[in-house]
C-alpha atoms as a PDB file:
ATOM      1  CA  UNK A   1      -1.453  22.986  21.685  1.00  0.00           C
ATOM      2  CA  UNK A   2      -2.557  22.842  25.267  1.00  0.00           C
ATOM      3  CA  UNK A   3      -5.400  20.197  26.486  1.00  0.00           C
ATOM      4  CA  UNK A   4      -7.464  20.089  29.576  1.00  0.00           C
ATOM      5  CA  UNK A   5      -8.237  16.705  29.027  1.00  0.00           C
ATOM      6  CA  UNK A   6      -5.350  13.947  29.258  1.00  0.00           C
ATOM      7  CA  UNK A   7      -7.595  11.412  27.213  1.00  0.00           C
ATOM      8  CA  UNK A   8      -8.425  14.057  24.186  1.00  0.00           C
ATOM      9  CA  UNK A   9      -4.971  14.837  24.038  1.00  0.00           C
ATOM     10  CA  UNK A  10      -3.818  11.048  23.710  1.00  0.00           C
ATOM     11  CA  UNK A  11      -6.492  10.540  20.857  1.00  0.00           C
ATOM     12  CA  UNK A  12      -5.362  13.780  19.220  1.00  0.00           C
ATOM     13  CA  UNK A  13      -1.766  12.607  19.325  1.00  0.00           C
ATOM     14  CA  UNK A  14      -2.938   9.136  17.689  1.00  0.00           C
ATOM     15  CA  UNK A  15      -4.668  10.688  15.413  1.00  0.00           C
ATOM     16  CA  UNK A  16      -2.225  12.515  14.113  1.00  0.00           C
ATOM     17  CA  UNK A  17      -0.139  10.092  13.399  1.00  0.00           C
ATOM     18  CA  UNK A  18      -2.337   8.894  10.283  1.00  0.00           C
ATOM     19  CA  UNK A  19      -0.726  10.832   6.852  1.00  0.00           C
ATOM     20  CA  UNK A  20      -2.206  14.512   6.053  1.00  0.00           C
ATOM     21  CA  UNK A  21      -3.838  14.783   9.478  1.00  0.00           C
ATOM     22  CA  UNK A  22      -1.963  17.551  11.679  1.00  0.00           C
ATOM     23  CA  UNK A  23      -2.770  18.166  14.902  1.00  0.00           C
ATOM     24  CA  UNK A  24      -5.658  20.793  14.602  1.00  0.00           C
ATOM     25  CA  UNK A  25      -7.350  18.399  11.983  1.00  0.00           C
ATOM     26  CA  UNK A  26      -6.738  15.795  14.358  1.00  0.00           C
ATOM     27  CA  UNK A  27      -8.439  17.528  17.167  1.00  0.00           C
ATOM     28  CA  UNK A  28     -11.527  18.315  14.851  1.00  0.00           C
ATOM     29  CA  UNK A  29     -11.579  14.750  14.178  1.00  0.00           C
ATOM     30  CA  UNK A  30     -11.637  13.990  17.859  1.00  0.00           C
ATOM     31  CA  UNK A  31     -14.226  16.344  19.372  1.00  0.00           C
ATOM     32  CA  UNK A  32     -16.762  15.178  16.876  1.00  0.00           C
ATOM     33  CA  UNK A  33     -16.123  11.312  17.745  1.00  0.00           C
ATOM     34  CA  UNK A  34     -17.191  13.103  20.889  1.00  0.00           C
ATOM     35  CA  UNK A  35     -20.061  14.434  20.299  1.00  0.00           C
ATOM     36  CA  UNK A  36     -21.277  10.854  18.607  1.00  0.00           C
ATOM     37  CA  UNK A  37     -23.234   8.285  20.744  1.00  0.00           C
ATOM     38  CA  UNK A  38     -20.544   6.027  21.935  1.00  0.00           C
ATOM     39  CA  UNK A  39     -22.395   3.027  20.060  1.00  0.00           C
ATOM     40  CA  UNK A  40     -21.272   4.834  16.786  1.00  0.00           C
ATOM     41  CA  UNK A  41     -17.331   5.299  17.944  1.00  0.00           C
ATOM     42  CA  UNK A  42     -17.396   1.565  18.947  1.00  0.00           C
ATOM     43  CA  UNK A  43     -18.349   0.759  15.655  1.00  0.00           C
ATOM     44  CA  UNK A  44     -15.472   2.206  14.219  1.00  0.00           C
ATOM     45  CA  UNK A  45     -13.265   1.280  16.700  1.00  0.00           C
ATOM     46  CA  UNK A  46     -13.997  -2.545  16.197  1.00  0.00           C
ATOM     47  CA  UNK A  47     -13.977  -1.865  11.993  1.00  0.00           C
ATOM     48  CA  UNK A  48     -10.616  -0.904  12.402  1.00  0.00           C
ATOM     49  CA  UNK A  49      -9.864  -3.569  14.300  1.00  0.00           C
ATOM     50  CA  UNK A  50     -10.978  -6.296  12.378  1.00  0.00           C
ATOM     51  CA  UNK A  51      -9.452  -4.961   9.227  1.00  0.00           C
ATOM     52  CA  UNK A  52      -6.396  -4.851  10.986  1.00  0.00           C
ATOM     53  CA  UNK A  53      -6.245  -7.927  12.178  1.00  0.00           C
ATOM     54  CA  UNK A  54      -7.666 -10.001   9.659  1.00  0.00           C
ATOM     55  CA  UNK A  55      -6.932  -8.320   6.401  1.00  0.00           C
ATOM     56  CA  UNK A  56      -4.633 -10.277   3.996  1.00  0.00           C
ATOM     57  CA  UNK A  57      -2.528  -9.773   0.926  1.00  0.00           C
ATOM     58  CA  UNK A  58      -3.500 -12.247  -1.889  1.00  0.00           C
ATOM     59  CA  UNK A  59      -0.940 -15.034  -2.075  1.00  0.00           C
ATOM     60  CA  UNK A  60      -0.780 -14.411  -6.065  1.00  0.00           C
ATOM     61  CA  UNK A  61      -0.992 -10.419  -6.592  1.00  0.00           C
ATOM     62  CA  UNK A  62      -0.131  -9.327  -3.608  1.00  0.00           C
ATOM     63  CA  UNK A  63      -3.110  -7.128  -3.584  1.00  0.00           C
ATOM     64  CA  UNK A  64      -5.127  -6.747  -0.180  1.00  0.00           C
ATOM     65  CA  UNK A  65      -7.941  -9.593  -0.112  1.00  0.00           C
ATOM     66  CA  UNK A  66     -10.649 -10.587   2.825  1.00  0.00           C
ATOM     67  CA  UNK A  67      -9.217 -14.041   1.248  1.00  0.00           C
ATOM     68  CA  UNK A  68      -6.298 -15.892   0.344  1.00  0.00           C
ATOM     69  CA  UNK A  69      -6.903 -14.925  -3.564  1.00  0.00           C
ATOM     70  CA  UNK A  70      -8.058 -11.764  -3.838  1.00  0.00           C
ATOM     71  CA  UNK A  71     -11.478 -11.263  -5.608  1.00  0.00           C
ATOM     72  CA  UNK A  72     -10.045 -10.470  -9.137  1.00  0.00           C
ATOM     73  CA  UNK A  73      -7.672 -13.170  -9.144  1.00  0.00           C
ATOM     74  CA  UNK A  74     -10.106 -15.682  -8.885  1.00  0.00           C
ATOM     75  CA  UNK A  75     -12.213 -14.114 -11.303  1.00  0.00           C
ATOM     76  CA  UNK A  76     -12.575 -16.656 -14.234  1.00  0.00           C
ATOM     77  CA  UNK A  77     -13.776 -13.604 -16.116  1.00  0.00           C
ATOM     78  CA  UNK A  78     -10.909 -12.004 -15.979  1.00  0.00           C
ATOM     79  CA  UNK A  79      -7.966 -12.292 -18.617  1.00  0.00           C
ATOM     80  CA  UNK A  80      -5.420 -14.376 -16.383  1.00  0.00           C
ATOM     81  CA  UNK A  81      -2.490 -14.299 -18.998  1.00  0.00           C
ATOM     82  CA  UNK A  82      -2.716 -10.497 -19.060  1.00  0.00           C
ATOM     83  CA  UNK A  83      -0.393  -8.909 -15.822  1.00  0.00           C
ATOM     84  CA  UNK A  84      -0.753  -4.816 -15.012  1.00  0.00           C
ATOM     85  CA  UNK A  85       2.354  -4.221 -12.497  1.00  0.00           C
ATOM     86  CA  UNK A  86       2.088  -1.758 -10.024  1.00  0.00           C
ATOM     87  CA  UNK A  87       3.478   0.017  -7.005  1.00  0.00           C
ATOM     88  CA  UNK A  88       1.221   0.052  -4.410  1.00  0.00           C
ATOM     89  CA  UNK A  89      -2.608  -1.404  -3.773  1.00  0.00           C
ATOM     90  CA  UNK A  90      -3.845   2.227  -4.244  1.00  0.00           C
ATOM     91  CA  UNK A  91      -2.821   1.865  -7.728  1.00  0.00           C
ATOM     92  CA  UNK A  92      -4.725  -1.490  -8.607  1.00  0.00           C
ATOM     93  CA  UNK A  93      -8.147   0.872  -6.653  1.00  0.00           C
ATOM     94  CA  UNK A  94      -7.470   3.706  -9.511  1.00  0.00           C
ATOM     95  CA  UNK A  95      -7.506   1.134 -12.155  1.00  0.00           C
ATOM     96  CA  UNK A  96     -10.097  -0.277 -11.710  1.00  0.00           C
ATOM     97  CA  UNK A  97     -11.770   2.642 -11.696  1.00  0.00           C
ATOM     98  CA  UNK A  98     -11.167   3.254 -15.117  1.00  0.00           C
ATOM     99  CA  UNK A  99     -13.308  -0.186 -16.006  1.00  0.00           C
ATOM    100  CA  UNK A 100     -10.978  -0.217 -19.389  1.00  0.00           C
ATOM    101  CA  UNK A 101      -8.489  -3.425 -18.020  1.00  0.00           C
ATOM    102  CA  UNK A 102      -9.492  -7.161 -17.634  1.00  0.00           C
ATOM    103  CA  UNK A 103      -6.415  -8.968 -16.513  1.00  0.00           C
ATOM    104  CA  UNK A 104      -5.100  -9.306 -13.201  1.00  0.00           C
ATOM    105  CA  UNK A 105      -2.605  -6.987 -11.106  1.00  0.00           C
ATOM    106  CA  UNK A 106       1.106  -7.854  -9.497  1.00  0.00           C
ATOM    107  CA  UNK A 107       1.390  -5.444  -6.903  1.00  0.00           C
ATOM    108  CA  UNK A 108       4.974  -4.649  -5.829  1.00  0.00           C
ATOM    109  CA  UNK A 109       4.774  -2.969  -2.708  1.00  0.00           C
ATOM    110  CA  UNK A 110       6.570   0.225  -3.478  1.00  0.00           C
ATOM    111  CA  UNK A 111       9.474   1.113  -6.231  1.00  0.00           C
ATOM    112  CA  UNK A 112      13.526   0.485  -5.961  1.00  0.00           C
ATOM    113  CA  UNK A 113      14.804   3.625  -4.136  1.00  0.00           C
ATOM    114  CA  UNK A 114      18.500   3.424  -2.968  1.00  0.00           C
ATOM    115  CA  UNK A 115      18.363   6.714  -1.238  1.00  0.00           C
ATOM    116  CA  UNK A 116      15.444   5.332   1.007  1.00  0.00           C
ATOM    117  CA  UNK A 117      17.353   1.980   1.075  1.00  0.00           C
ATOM    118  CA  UNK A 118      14.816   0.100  -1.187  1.00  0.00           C
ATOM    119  CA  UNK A 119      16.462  -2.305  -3.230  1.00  0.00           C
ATOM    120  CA  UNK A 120      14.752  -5.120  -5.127  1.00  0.00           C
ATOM    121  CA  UNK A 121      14.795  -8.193  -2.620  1.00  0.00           C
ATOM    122  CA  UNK A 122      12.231  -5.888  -0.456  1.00  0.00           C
ATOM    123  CA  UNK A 123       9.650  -6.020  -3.241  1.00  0.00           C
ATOM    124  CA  UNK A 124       7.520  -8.510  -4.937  1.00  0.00           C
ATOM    125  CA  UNK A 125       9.982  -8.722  -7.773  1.00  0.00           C
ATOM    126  CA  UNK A 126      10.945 -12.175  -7.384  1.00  0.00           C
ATOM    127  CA  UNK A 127       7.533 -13.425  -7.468  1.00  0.00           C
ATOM    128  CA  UNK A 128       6.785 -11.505 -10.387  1.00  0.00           C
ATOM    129  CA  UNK A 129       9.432 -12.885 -12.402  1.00  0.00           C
ATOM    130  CA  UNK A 130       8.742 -16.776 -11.140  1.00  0.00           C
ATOM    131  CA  UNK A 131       5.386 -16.677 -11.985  1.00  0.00           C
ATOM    132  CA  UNK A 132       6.375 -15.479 -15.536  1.00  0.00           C
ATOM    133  CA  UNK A 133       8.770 -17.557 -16.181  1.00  0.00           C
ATOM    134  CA  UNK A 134       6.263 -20.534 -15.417  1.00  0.00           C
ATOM    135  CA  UNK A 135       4.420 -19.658 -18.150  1.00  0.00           C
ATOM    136  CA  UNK A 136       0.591 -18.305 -18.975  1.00  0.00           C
ATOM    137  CA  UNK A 137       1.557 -15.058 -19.304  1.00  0.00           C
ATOM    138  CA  UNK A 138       0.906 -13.210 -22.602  1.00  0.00           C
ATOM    139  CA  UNK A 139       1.775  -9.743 -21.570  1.00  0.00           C
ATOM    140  CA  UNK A 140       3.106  -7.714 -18.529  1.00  0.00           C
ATOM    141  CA  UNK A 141       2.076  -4.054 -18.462  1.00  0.00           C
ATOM    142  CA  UNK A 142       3.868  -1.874 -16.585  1.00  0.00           C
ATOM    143  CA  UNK A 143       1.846   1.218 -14.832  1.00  0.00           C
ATOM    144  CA  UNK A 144       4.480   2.275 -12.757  1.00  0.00           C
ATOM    145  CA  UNK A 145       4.795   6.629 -11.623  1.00  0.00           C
ATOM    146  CA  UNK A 146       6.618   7.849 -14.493  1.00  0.00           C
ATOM    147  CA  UNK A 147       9.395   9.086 -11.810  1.00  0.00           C
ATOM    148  CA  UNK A 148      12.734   7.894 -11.801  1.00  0.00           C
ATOM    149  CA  UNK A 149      12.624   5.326  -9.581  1.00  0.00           C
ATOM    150  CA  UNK A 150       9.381   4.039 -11.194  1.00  0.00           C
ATOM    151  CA  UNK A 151      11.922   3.642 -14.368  1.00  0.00           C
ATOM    152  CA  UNK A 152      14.652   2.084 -12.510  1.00  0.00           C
ATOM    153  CA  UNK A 153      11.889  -0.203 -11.016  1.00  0.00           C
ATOM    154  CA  UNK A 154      10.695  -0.877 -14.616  1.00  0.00           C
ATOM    155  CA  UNK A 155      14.256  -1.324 -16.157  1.00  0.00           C
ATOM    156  CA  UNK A 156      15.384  -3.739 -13.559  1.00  0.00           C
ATOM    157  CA  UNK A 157      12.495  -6.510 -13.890  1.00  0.00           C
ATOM    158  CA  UNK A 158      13.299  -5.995 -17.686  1.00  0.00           C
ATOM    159  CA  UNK A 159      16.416  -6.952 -17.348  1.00  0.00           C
ATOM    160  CA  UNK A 160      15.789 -10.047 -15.031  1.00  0.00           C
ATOM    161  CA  UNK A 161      13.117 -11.141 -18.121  1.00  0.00           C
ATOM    162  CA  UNK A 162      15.968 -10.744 -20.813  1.00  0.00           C
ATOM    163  CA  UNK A 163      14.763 -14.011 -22.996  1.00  0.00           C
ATOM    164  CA  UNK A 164      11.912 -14.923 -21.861  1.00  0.00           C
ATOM    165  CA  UNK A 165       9.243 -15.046 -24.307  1.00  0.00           C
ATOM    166  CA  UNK A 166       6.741 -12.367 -23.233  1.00  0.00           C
ATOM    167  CA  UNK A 167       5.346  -8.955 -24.377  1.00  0.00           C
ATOM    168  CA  UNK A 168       6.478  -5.982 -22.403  1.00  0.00           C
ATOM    169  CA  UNK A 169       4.457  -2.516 -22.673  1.00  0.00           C
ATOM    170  CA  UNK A 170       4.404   0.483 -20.608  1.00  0.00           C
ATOM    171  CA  UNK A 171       1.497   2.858 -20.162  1.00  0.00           C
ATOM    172  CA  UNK A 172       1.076   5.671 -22.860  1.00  0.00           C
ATOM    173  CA  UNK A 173       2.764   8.709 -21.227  1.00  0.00           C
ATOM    174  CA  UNK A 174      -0.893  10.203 -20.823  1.00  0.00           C
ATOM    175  CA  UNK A 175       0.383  10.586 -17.036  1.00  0.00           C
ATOM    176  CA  UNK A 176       2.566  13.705 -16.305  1.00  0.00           C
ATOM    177  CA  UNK A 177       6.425  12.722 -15.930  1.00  0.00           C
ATOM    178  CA  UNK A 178       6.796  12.845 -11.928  1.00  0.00           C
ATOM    179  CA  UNK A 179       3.192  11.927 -11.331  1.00  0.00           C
ATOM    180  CA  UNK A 180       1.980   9.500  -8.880  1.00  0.00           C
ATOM    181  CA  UNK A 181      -0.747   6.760 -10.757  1.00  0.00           C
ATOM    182  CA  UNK A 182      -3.174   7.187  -8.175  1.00  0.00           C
ATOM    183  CA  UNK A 183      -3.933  10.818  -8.500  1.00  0.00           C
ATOM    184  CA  UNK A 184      -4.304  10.792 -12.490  1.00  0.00           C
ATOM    185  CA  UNK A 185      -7.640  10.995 -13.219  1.00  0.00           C
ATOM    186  CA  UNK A 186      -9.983   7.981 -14.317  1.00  0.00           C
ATOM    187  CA  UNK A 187     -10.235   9.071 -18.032  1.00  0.00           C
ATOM    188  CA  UNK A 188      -6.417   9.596 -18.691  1.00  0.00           C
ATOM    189  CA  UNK A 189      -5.717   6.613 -16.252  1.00  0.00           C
ATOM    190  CA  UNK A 190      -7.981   4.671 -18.610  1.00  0.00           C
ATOM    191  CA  UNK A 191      -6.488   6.008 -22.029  1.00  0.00           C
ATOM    192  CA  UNK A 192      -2.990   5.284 -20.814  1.00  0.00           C
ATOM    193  CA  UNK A 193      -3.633   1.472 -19.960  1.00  0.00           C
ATOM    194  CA  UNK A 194      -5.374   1.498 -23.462  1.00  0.00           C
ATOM    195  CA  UNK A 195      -2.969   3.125 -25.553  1.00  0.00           C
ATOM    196  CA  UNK A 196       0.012   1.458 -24.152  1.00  0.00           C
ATOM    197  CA  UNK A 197       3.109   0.861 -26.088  1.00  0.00           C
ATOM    198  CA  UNK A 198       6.248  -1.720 -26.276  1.00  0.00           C
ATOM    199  CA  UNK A 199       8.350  -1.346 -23.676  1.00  0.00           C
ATOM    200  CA  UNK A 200      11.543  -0.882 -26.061  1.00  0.00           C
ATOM    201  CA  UNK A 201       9.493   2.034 -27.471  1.00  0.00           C
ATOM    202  CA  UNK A 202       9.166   3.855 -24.172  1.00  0.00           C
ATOM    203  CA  UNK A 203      12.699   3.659 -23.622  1.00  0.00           C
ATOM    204  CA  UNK A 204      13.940   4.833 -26.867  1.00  0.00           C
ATOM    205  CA  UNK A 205      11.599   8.074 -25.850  1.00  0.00           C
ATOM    206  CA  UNK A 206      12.805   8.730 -23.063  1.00  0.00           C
END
């Protein structure tokens, strides 16, 4: 793709950098950031910005917060002894869509994947099981991609709760095997997280 102008070409190959943006959406992008008073660019610019550089990830959940604790964690409302675990922050979004869970959200960061060279110490698996293991917790649901790393993911954490005294369910398979979480759609998101079942259950099923 040739340019005439040095700068558009720089933006283009920045913007193109961001995931499902090639370089002809990229451009599109560009030249109509260009044809916006500059007031309106700067505005985005400086959002950006400041997310960047002062977003944080809740001390408790892990979740992204403008806070310390993130909004739901602090939420007296909400059922504190009652953990959903889940892969990524996108995940926690799509629940809550559903409005159909009230307890708080452990957010892992991603799923053990030895071909990628994930293993558990670079999640928030530790954390997980710590704050467990202190007590409070009734329940841990699991809405992890029914993929087979999401199962290894789930197994492992299992394993490293072997006699503790807490309840262990998995979402109803109302998710298609191989599925990512956040593209099911609200309804059978919400019936899933609903209808879960014991965690020994899912496995014998599987």
């Amino acid at each position: 793709m040739e340019f005439s102008s040095k700068l558009i070409e720089q933006a283009v190959n920045e913007m193109a950098q961001l995931p499902g943006i090639g370089k002809r959406t990229a451009l599109r992008l560009v030249l109509h950031m260009l044809k916006q008073p500059a007031e309106q660019v700067k505005f985005l610019s400086e959002a950006l910005l400041k997310m960047r550089e002062e977003i944080k990830f809740c001390k408790s959940c892990h979740n992204i917060s403008d806070e310390e604790v993130c909004d739901i964690c602090s939420n007296p409302r909400r059922n504190q002894s009652l953990i959903c675990v889940v892969e990524d922050i996108r995940d926690v979004m799509a629940i809550e869509n559903t409005r159909q869970f009230n307890g708080i959200y452990h957010v892992l960061g991603g799923k053990i994947a030895p071909i990628e060279g994930i293993g558990p110490s670079q999640l928030n698996i530790n954390s997980l099981v710590e704050k467990v293991k202190l007590g409070g917790v009734d329940e841990l649901i699991f809405a992890l991609s029914s993929t087979m790393e999401g199962d290894t993911t789930v197994f492992y954490i299992y394993k490293q709760l072997k006699g503790v005294e807490v309840k262990i369910s998995t979402i109803a398979r109302g998710i298609a095997v191989g599925d990512e979480l956040e593209y099911a759609d609200e309804v059978t998101l919400g019936r899933s997280i609903l209808q879960r079942v014991p965690y020994e259950n899912a496995m014998k099923s599987s």
